[in-house]
PDB file of N, CA and C in Angstrom:
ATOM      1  N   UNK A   1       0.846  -1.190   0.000  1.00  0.00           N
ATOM      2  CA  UNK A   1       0.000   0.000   0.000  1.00  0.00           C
ATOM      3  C   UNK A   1       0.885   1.244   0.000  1.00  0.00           C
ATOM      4  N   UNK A   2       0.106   1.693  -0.853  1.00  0.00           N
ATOM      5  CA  UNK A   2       1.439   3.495  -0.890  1.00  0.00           C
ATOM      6  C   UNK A   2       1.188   4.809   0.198  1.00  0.00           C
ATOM      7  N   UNK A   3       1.663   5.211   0.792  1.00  0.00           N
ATOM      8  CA  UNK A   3       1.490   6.410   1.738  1.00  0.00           C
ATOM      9  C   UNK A   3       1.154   7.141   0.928  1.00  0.00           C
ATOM     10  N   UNK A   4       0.194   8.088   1.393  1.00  0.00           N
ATOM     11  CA  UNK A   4      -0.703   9.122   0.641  1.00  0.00           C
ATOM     12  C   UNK A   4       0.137  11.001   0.768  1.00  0.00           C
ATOM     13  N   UNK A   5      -0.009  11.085   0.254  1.00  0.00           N
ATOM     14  CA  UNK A   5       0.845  12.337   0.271  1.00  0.00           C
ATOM     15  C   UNK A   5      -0.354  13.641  -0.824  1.00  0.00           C
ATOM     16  N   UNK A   6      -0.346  14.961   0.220  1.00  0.00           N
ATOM     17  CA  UNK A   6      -1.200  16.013  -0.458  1.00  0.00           C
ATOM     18  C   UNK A   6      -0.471  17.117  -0.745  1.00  0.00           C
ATOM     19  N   UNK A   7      -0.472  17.421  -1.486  1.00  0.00           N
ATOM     20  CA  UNK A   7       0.144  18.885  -2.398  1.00  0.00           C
ATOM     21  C   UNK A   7      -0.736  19.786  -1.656  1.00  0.00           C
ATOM     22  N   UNK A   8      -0.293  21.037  -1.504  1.00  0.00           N
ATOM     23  CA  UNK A   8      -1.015  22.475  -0.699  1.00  0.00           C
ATOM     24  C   UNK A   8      -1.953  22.772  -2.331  1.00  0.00           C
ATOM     25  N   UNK A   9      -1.513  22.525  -3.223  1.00  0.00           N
ATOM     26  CA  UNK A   9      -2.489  22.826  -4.660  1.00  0.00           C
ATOM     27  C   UNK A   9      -3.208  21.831  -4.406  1.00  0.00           C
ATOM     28  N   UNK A  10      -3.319  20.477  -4.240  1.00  0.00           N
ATOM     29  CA  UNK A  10      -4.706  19.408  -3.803  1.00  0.00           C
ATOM     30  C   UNK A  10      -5.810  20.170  -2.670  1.00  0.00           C
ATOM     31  N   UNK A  11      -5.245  20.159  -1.460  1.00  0.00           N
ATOM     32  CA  UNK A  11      -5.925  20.513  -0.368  1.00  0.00           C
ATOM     33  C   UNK A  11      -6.438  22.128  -0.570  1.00  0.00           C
ATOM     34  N   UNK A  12      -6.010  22.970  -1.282  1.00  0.00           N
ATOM     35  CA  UNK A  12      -6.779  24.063  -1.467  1.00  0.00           C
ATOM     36  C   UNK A  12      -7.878  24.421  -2.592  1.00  0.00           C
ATOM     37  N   UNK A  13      -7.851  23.092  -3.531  1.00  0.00           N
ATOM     38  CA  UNK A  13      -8.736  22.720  -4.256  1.00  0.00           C
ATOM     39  C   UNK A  13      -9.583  22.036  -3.769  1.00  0.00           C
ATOM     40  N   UNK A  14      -9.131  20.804  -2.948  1.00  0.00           N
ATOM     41  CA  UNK A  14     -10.411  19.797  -2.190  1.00  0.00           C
ATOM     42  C   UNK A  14     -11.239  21.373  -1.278  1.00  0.00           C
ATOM     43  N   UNK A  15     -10.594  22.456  -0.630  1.00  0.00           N
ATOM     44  CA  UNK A  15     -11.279  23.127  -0.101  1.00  0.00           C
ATOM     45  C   UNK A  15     -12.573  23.910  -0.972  1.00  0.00           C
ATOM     46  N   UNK A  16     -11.901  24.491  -2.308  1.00  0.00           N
ATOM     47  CA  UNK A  16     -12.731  24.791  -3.245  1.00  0.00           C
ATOM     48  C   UNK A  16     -13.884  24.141  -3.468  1.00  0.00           C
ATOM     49  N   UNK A  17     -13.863  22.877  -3.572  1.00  0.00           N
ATOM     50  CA  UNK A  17     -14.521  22.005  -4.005  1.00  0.00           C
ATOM     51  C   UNK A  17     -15.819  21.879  -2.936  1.00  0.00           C
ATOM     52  N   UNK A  18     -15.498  21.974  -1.839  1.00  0.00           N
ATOM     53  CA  UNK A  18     -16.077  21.575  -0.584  1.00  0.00           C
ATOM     54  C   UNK A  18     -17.394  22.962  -0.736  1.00  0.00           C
ATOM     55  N   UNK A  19     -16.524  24.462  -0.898  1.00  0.00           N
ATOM     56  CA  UNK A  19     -17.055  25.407  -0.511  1.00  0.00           C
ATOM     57  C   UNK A  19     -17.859  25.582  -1.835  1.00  0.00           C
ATOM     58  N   UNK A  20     -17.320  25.106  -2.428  1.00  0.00           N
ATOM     59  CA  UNK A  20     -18.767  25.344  -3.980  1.00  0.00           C
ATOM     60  C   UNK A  20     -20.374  24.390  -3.716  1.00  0.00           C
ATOM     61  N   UNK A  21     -20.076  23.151  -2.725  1.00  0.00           N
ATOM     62  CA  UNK A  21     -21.180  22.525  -2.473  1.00  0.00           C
ATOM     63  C   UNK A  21     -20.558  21.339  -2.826  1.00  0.00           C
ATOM     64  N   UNK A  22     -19.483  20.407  -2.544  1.00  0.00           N
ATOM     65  CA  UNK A  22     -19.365  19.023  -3.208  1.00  0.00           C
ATOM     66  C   UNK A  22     -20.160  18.153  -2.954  1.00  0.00           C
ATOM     67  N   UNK A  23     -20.808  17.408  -3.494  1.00  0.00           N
ATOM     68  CA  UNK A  23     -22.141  16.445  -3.235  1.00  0.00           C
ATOM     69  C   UNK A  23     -21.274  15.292  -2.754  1.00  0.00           C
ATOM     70  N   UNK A  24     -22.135  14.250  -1.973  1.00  0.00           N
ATOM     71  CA  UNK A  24     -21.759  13.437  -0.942  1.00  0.00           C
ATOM     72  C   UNK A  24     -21.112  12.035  -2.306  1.00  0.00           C
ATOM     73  N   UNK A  25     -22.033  11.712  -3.283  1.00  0.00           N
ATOM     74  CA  UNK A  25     -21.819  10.927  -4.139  1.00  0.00           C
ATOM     75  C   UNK A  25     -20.617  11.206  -4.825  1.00  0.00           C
ATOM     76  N   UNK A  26     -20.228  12.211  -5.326  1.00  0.00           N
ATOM     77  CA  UNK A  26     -18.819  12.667  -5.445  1.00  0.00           C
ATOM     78  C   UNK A  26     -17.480  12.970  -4.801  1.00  0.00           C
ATOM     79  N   UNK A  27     -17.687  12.915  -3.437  1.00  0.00           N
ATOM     80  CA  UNK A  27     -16.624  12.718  -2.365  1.00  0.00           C
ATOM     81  C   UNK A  27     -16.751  11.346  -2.381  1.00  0.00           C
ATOM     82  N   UNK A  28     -17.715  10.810  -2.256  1.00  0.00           N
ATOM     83  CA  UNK A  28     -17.733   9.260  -2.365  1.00  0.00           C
ATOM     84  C   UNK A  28     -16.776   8.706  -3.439  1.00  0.00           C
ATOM     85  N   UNK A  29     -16.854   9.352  -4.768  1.00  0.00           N
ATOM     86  CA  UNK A  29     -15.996   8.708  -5.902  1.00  0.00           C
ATOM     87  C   UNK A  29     -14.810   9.604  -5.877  1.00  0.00           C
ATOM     88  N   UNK A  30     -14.264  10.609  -5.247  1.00  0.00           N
ATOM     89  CA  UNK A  30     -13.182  10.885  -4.984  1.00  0.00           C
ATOM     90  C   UNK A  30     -12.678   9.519  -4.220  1.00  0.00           C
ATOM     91  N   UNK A  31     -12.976   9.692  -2.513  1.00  0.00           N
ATOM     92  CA  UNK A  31     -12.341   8.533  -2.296  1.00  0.00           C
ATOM     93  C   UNK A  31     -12.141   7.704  -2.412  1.00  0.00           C
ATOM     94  N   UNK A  32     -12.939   6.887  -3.380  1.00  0.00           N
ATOM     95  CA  UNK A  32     -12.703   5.315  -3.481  1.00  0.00           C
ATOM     96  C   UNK A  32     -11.584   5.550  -4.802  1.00  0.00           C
ATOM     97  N   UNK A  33     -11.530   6.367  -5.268  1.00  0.00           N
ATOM     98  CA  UNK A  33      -9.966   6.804  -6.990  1.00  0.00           C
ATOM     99  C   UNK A  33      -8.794   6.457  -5.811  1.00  0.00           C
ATOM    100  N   UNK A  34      -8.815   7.266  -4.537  1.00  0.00           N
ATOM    101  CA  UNK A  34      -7.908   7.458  -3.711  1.00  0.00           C
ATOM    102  C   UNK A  34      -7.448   6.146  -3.502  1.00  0.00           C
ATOM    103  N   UNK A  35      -8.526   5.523  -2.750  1.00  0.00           N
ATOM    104  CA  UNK A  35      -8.300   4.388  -1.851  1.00  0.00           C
ATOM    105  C   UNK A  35      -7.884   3.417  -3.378  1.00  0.00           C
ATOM    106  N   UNK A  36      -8.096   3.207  -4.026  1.00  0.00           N
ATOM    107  CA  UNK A  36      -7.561   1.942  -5.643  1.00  0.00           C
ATOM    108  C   UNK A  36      -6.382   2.387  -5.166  1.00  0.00           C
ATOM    109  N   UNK A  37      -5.598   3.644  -5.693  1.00  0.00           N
ATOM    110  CA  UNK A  37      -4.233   4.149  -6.046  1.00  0.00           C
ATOM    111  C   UNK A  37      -3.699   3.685  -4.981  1.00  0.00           C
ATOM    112  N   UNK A  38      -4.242   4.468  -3.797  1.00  0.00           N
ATOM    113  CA  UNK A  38      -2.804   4.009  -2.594  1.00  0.00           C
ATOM    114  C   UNK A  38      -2.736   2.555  -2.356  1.00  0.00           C
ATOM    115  N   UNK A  39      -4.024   1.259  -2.856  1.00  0.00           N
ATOM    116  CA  UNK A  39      -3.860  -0.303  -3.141  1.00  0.00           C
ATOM    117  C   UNK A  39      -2.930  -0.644  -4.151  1.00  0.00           C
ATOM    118  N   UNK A  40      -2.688   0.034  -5.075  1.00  0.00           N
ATOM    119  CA  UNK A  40      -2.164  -0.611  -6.180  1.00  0.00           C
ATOM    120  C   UNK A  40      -2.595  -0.632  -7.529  1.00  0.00           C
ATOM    121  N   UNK A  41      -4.161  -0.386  -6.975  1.00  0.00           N
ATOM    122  CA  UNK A  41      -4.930  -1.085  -8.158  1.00  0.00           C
ATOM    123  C   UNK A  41      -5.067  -0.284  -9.150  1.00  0.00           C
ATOM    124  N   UNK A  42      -5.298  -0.985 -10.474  1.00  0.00           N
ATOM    125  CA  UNK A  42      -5.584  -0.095 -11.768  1.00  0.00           C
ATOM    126  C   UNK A  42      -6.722   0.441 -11.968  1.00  0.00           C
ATOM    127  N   UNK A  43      -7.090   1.224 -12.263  1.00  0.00           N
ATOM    128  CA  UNK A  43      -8.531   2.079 -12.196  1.00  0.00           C
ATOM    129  C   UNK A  43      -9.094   1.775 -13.501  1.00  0.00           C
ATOM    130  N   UNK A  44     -10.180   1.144 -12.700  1.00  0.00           N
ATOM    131  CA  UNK A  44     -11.748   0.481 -14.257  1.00  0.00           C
ATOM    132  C   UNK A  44     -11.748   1.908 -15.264  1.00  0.00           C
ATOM    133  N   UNK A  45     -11.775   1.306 -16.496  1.00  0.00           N
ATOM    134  CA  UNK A  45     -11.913   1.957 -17.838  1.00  0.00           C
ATOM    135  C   UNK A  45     -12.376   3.228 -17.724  1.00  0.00           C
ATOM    136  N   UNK A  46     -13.607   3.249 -16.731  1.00  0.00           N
ATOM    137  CA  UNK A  46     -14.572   4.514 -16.481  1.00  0.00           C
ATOM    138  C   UNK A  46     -13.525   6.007 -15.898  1.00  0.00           C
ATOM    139  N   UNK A  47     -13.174   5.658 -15.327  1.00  0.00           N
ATOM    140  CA  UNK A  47     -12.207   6.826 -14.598  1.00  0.00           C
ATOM    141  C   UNK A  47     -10.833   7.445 -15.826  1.00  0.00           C
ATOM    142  N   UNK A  48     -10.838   6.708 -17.058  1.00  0.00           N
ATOM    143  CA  UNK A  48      -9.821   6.983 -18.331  1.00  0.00           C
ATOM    144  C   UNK A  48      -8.493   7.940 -17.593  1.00  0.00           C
ATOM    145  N   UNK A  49      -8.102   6.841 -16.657  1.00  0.00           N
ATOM    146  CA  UNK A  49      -6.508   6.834 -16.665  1.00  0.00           C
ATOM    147  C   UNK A  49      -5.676   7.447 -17.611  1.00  0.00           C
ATOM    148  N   UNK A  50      -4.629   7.719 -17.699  1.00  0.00           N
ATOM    149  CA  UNK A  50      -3.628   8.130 -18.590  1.00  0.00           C
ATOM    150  C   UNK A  50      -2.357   9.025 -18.272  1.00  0.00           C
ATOM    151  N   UNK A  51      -1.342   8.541 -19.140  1.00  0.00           N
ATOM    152  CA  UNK A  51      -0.472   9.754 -18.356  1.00  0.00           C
ATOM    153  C   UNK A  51      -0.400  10.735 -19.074  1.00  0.00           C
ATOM    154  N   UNK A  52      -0.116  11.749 -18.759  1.00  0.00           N
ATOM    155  CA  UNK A  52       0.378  12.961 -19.551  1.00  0.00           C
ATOM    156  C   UNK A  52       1.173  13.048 -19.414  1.00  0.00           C
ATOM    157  N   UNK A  53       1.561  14.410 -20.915  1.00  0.00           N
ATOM    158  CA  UNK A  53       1.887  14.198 -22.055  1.00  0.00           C
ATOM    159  C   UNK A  53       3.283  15.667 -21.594  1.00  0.00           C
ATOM    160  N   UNK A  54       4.472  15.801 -22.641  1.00  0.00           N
ATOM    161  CA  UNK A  54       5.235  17.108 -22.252  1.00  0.00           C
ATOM    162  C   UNK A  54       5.571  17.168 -21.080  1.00  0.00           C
ATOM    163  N   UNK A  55       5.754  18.320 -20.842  1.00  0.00           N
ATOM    164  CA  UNK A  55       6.527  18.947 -19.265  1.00  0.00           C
ATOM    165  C   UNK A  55       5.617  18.247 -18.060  1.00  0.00           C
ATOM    166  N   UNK A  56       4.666  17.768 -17.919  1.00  0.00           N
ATOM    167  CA  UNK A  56       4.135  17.010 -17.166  1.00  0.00           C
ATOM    168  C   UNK A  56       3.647  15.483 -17.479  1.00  0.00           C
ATOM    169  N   UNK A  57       5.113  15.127 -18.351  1.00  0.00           N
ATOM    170  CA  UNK A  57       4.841  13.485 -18.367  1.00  0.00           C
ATOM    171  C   UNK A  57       4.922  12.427 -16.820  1.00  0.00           C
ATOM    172  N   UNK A  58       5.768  13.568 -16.080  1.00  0.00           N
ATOM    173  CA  UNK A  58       5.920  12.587 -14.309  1.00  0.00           C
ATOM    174  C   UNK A  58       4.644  12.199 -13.841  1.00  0.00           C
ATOM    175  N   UNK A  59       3.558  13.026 -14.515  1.00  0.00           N
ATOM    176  CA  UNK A  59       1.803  13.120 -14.051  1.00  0.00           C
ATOM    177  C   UNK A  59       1.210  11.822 -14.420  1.00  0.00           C
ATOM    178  N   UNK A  60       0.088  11.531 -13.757  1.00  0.00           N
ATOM    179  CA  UNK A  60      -1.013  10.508 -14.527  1.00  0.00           C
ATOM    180  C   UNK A  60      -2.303  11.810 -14.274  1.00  0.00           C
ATOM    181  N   UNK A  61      -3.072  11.384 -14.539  1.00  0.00           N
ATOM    182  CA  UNK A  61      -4.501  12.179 -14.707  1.00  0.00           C
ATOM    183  C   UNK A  61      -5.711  11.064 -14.856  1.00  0.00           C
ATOM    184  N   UNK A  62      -6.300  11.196 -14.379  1.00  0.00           N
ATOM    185  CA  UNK A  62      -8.003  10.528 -14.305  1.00  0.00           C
ATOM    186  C   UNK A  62      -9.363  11.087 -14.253  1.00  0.00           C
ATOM    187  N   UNK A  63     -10.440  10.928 -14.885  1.00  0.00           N
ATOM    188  CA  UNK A  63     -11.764  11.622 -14.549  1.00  0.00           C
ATOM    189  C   UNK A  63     -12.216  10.879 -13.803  1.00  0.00           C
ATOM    190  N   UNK A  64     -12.541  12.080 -12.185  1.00  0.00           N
ATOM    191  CA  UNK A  64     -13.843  11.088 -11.289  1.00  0.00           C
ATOM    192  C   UNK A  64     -14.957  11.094 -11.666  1.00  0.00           C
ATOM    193  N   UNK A  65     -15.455  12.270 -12.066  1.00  0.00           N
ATOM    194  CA  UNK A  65     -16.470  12.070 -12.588  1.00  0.00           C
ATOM    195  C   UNK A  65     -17.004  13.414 -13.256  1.00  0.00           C
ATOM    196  N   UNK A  66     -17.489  13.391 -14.765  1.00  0.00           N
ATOM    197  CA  UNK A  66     -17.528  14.543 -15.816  1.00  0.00           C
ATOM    198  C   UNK A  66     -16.656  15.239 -15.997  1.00  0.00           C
ATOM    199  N   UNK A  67     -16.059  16.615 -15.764  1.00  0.00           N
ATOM    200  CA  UNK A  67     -14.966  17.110 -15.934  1.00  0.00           C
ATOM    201  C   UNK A  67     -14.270  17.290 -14.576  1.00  0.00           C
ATOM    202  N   UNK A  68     -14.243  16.511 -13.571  1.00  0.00           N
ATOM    203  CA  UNK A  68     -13.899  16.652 -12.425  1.00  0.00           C
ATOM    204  C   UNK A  68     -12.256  15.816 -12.569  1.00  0.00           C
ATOM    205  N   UNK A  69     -11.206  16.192 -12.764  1.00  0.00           N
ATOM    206  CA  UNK A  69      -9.952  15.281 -13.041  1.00  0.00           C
ATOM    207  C   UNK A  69      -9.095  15.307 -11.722  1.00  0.00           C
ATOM    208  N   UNK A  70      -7.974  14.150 -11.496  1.00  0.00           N
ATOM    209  CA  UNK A  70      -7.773  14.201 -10.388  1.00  0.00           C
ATOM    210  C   UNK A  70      -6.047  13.961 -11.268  1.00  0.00           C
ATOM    211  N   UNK A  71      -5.176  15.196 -10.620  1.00  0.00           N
ATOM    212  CA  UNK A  71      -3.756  14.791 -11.455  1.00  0.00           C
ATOM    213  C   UNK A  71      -3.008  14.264 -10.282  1.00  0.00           C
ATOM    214  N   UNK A  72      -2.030  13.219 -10.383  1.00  0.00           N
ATOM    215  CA  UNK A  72      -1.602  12.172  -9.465  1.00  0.00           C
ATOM    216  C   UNK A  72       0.003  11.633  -9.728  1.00  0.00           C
ATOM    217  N   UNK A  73       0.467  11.345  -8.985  1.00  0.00           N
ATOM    218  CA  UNK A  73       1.976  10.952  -8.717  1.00  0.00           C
ATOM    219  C   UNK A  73       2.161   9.519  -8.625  1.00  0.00           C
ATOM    220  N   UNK A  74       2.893   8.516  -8.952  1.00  0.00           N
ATOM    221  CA  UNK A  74       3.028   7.572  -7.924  1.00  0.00           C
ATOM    222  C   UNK A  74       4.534   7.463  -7.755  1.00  0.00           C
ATOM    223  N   UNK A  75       5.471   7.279  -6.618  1.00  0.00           N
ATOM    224  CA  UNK A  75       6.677   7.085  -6.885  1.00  0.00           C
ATOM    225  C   UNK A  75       6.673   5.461  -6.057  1.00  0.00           C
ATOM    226  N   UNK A  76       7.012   4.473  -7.483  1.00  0.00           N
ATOM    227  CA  UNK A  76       7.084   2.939  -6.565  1.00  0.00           C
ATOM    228  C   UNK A  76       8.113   3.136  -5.603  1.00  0.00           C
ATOM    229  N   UNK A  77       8.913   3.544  -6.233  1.00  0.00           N
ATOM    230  CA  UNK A  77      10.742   3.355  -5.168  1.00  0.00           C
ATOM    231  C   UNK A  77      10.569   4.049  -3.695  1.00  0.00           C
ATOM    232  N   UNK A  78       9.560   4.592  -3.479  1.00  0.00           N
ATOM    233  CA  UNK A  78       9.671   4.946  -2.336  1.00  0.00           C
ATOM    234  C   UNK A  78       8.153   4.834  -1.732  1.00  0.00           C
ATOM    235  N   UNK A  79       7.056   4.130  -2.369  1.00  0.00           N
ATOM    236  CA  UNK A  79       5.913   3.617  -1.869  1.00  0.00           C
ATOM    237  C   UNK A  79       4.966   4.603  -1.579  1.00  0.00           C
ATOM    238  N   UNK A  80       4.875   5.972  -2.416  1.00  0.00           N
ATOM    239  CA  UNK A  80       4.316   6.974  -1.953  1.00  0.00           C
ATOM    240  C   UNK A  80       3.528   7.326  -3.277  1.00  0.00           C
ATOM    241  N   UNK A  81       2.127   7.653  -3.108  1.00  0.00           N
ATOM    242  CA  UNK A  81       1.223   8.822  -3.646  1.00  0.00           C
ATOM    243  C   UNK A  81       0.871   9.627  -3.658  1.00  0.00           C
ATOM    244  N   UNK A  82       1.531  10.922  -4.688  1.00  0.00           N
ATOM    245  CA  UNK A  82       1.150  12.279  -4.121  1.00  0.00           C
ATOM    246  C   UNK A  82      -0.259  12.524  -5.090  1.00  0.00           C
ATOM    247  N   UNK A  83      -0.917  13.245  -4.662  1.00  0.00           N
ATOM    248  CA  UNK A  83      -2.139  13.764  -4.908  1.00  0.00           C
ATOM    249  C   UNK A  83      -2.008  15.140  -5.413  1.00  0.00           C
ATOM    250  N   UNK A  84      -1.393  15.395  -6.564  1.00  0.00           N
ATOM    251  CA  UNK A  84      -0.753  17.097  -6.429  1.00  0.00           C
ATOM    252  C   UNK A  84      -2.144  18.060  -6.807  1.00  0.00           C
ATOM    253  N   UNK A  85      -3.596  17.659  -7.838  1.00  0.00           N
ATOM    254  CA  UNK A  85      -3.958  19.002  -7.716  1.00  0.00           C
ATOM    255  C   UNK A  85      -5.624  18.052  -8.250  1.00  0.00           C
ATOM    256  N   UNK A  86      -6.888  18.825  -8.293  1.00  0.00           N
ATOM    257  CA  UNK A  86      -8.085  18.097  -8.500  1.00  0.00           C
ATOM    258  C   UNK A  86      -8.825  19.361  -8.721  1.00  0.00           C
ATOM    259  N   UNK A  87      -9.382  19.026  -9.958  1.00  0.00           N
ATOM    260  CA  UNK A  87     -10.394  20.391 -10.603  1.00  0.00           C
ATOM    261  C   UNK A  87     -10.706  19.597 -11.958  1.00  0.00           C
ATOM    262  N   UNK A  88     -11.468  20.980 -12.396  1.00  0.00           N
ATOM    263  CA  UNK A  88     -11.950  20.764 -13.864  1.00  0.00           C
ATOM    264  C   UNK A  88     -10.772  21.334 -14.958  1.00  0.00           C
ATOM    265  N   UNK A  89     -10.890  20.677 -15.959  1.00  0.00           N
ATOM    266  CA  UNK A  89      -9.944  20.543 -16.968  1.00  0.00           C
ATOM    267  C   UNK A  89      -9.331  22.518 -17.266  1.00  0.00           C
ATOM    268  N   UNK A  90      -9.999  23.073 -16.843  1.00  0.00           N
ATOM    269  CA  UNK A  90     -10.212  24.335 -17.505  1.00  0.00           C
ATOM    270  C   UNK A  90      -9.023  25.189 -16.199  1.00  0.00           C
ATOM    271  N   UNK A  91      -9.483  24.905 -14.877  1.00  0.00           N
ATOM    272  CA  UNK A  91      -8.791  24.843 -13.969  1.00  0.00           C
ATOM    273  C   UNK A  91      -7.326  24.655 -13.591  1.00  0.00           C
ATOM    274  N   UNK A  92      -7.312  23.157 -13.847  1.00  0.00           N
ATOM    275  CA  UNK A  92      -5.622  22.691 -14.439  1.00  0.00           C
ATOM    276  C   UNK A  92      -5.667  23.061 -15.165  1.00  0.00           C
ATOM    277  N   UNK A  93      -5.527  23.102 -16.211  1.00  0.00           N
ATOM    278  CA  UNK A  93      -4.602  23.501 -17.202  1.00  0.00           C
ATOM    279  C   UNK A  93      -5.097  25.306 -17.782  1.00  0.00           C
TER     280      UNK A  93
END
């Protein structure tokens, strides 16, 4: 299992997120993206995984749900997942 690790750009977005109204069903599918990654596990088709691309090829990226993307770290060699930032596409990038 990988130690979870939050970027100050994650946690001031999860705050965003919170203060716009985040619905309970969508914290729900936040955490369970969370809880796969820090298992190991590969994330079902639905969530369209991928890494990106250029100056942020170190990234993976996933949709939780509609334009809600979650950009993500994993470093095996040291058993850790950082969580660096979570918004809509328009947001990141």
């Amino acid at each position: 299992m990988y130690t979870i690790r939050r970027s100050k750009d994650f946690e001031l977005s999860i705050k965003r997120l919170k203060h716009a109204g985040l619905k309970p069903s969508v914290k729900h599918d936040i955490e369970c993206v969370i809880d796969l990654l820090a298992l190991g596990e590969k994330l079902p088709a639905k969530y369209r995984d991928h890494k990106l691309q250029g100056e942020l090829s170190a990234y993976r990226e996933c949709h939780i749900k509609g334009d809600l993307l979650l950009i993500y770290m994993i470093r095996k060699e040291y058993m850790i997942l950082i969580l660096v930032d979570i918004g809509s596409h328009a947001q990141l990038f």
